[in-house]
Protein backbone atom coordinates (compact mmCIF):
# COMPACT_ATOMS: atom_id res chain seq x y z
CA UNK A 1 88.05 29.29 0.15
CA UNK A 2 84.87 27.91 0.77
CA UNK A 3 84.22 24.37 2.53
CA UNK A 4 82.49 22.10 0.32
CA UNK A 5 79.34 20.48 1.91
CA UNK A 6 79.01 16.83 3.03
CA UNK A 7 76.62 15.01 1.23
CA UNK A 8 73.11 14.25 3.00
CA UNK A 9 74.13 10.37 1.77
CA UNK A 10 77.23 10.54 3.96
CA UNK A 11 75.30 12.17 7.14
CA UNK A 12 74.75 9.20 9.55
CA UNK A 13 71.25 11.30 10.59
CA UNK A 14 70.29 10.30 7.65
CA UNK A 15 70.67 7.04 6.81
CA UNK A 16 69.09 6.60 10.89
CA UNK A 17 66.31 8.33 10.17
CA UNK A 18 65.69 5.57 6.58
CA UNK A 19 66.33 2.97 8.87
CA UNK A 20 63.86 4.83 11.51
CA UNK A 21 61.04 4.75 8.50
CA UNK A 22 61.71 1.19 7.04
CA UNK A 23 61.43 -0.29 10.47
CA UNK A 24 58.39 1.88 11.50
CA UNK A 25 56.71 0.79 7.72
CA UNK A 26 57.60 -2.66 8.28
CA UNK A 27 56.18 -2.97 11.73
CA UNK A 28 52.90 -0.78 10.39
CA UNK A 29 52.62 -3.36 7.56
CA UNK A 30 53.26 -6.41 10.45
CA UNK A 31 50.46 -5.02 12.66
CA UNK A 32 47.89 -3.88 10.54
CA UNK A 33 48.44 -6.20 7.23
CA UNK A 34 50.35 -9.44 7.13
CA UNK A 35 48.10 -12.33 7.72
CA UNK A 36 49.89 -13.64 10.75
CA UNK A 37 47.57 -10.48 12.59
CA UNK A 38 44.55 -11.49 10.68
CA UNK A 39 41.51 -12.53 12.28
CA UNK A 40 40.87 -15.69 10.91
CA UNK A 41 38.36 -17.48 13.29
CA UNK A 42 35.66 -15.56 16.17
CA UNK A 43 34.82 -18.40 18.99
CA UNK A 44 31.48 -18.02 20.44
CA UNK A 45 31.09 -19.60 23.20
CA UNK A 46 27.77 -19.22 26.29
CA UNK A 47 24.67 -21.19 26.88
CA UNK A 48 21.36 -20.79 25.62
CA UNK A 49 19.10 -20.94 22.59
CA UNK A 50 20.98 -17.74 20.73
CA UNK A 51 21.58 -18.21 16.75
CA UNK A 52 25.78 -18.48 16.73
CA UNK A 53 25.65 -18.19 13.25
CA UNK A 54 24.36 -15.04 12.89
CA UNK A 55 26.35 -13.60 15.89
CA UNK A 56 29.23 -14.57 14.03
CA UNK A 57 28.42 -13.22 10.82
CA UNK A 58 27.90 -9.97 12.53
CA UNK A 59 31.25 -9.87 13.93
CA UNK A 60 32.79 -11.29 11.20
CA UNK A 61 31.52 -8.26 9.21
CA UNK A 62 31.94 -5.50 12.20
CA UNK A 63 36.51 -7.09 12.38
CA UNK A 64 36.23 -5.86 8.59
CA UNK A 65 37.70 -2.65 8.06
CA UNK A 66 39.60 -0.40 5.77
CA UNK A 67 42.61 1.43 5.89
CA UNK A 68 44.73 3.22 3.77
CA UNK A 69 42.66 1.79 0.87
CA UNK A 70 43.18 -1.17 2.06
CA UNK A 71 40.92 -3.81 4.00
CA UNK A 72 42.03 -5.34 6.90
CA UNK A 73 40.86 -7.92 9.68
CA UNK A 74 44.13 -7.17 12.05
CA UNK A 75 43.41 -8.47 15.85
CA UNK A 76 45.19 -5.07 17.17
CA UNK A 77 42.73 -2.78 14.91
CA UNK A 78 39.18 -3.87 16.22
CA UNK A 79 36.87 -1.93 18.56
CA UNK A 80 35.75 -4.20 20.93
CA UNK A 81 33.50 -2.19 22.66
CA UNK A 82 32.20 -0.97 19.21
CA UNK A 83 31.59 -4.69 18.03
CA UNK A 84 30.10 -5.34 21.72
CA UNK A 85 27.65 -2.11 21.23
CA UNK A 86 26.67 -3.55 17.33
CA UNK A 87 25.92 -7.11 18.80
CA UNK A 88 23.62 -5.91 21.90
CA UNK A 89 21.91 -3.24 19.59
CA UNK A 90 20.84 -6.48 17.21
CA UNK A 91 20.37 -9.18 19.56
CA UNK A 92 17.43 -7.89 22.09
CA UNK A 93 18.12 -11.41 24.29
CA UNK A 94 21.40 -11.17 24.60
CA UNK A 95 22.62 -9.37 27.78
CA UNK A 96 25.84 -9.45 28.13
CA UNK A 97 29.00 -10.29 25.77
CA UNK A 98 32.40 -10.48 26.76
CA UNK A 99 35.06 -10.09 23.45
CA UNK A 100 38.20 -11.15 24.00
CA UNK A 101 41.70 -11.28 21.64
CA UNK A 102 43.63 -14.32 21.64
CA UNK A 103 46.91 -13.93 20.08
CA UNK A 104 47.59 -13.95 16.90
CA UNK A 105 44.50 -14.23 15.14
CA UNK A 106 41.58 -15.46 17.02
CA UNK A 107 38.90 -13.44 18.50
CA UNK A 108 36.87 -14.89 21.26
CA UNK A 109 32.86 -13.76 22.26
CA UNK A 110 31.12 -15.29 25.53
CA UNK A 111 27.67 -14.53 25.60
CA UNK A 112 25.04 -14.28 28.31
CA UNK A 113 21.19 -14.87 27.31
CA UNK A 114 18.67 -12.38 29.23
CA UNK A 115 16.55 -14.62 31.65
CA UNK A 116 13.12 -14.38 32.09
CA UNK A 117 12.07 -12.57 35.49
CA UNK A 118 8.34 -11.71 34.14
CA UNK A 119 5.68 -10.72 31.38
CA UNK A 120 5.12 -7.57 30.41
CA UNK A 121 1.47 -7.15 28.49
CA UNK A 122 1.09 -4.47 26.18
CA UNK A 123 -2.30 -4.25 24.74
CA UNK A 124 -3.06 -8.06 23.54
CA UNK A 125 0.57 -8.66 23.32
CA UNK A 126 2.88 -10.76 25.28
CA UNK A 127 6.95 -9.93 26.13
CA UNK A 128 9.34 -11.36 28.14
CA UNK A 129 11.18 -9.02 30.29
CA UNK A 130 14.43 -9.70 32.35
CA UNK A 131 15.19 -8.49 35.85
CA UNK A 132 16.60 -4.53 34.20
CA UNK A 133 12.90 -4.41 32.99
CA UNK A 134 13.65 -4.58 29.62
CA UNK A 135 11.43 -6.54 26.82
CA UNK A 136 13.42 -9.26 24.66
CA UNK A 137 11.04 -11.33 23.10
CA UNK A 138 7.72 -11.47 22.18
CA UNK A 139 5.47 -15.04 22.84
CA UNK A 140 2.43 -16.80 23.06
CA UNK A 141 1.97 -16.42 26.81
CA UNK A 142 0.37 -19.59 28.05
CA UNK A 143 3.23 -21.43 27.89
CA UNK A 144 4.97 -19.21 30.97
CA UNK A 145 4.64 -19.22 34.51
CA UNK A 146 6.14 -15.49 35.18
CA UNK A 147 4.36 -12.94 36.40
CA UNK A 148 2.33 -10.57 34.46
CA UNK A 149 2.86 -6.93 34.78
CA UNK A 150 1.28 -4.30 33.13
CA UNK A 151 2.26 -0.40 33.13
CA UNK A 152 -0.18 2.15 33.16
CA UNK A 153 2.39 4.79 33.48
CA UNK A 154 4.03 4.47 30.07
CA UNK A 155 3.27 6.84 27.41
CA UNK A 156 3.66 5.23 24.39
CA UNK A 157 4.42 1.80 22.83
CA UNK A 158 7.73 -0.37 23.78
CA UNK A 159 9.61 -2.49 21.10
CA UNK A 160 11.56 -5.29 21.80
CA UNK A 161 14.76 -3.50 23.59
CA UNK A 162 13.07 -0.99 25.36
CA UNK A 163 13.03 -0.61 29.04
CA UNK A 164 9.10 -0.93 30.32
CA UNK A 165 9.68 -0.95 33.66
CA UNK A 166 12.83 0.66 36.67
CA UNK A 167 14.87 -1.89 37.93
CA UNK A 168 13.57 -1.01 41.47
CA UNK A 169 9.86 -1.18 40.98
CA UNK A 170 10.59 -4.30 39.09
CA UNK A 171 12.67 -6.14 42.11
CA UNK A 172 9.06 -4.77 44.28
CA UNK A 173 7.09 -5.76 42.51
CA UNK A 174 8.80 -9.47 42.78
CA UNK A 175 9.19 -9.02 45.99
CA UNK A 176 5.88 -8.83 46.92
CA UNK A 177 4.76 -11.75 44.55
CA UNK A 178 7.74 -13.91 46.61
CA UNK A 179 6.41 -12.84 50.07
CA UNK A 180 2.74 -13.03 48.93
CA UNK A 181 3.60 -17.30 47.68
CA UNK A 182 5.42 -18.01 50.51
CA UNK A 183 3.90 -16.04 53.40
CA UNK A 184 0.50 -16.65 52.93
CA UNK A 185 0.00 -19.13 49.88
CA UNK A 186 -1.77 -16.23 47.68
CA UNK A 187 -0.85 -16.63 44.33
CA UNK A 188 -0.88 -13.55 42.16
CA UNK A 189 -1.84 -14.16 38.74
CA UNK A 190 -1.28 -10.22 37.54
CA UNK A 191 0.18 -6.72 38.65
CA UNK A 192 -0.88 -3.65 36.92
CA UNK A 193 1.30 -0.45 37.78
CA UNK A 194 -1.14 1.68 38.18
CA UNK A 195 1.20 4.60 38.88
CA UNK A 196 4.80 5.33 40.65
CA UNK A 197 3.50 4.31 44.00
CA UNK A 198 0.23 2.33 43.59
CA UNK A 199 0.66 -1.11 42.77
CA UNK A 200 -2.71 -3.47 42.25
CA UNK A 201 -1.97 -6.98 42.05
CA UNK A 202 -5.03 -9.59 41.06
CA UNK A 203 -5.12 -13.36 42.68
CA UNK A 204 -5.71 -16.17 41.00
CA UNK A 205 -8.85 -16.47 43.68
CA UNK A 206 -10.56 -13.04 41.67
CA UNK A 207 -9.66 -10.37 44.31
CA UNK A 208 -7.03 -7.21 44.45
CA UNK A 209 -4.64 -6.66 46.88
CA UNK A 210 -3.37 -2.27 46.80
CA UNK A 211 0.23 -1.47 47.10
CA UNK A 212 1.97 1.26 48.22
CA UNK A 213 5.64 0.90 46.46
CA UNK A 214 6.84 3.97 48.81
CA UNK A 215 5.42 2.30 51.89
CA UNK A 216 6.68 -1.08 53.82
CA UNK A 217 6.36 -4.00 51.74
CA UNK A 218 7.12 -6.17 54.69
CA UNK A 219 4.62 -4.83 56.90
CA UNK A 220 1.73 -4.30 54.46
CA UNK A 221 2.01 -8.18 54.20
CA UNK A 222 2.25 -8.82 57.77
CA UNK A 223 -1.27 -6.66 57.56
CA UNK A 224 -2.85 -8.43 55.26
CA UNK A 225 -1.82 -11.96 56.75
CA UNK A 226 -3.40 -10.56 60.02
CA UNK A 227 -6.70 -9.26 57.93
CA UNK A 228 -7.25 -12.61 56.20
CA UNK A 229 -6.82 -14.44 59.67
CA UNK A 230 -8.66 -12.10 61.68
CA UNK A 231 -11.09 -10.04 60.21
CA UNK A 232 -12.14 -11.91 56.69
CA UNK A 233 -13.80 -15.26 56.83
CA UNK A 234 -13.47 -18.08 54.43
CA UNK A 235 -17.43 -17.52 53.58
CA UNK A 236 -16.36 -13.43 52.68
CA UNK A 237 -13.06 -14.54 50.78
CA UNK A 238 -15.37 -16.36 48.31
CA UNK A 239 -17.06 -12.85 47.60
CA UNK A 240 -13.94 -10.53 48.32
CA UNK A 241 -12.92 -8.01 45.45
CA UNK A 242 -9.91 -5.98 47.13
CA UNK A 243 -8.00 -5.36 50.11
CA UNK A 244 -6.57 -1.75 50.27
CA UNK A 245 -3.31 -2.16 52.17
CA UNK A 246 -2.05 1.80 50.88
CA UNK A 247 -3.13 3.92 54.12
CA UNK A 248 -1.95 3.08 57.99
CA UNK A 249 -5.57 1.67 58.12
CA UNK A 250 -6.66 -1.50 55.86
CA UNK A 251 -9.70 -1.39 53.65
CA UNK A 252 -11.31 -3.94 52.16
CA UNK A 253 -14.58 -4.65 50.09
């Protein structure tokens, strides 16, 4: 005699592993579809003159996605650091955004505005540059009071998101136009880069004052305090055209 077999409906295996699947669908659906999930407002908050309309249109667009077929907005399912990425790569003054998900639909964005730390001059045009020495916004420079910098080193032409200048020769370079204002009351009205050590940096008066980047920045303007006050008189600043501070010895013409 043979045993007849049970019936898959009667196994208990089976009806856990349906209720296994239903539960696993309905929590898929919960998660990724019902509207509870669904992004339904981004919150922008920082200060500064950015566009939050368009910032939030861009998001808005970048929480959009499909699955299964399907589109979806669901708070669990964005990239932040994908939507982060898309907003930086499209808003050159924007340097910094911090996305955050606040349960259950809302999706909040604090941005930070690049600040100003000088002006880069390419050719006959005017950027803005922040203190990572990158370019995020082109103007009409009269109306600023940073310091100009220009790069001789560069190879080809910068666009607005580019790096133009390292950090480090950056913070240097406004270094030495800090010490130079408050040392000894010279105000520099340019700095050309001239290459990865030499620095030239023009006064408002007419005349150039060398740098050596690799060198002592404190201590090349300790010697040119003591040239000024020793060695070059008021009558020969009127007709002065540089001071070489890059050798252990100071030149001047």
């Amino acid at each position: 005699k043979f045993k007849r077999k049970k019936s898959i409906f009667k196994k208990r295996i089976f009806w856990l592993a349906i209720f296994i699947l239903i539960i696993s669908v309905a929590i898929f659906y919960l998660i990724c579809f019902h509207s509870f999930f669904q992004i339904k407002q981004i919150k922008i908050s920082g200060q500064g003159k950015f566009s939050q309309k368009e910032i939030q249109n861009l998001i808005e667009k970048e929480v959009q996605q499909k699955l299964l077929f399907f589109q979806t907005k669901s708070i669990f399912l964005i990239n932040l650091n994908e939507i982060k990425k898309k907003v930086l790569e499209n808003f050159y003054y924007l340097d910094e955004i911090d996305l955050k998900r606040n349960f259950p639909d809302i999706l909040e964005a604090k941005i930070r505005e690049r600040k100003a730390a000088a002006i880069f001059i390419q050719n006959e045009d005017y950027f803005l540059t922040d203190k990572k020495g990158i370019i995020f916004e082109k103007i009409l420079e009269p109306k600023y009071q940073e310091l100009k910098i220009e790069n001789l080193t560069l190879s080809s032409k910068k666009k607005l998101g580019d790096k133009v200048i390292e950090e480090n020769i950056l913070n240097q370079i406004l270094e030495i136009e800090a010490k130079l204002k408050k040392d000894l009351k010279i105000f520099p009205k340019e700095a050309i880069l001239v290459s990865g050590q030499r620095l030239n940096v023009k006064t408002i008066e007419g005349w150039e004052v060398y740098f050596n980047l690799k060198s002592d920045i404190s201590l090349a303007i300790t010697k040119l305090g003591l040239v000024l006050e020793k060695t070059i008189s008021p009558e020969q600043r009127k007709n002065l055209q540089y001071i070489d501070l890059r050798f252990s010895r100071v030149y001047y013409k």
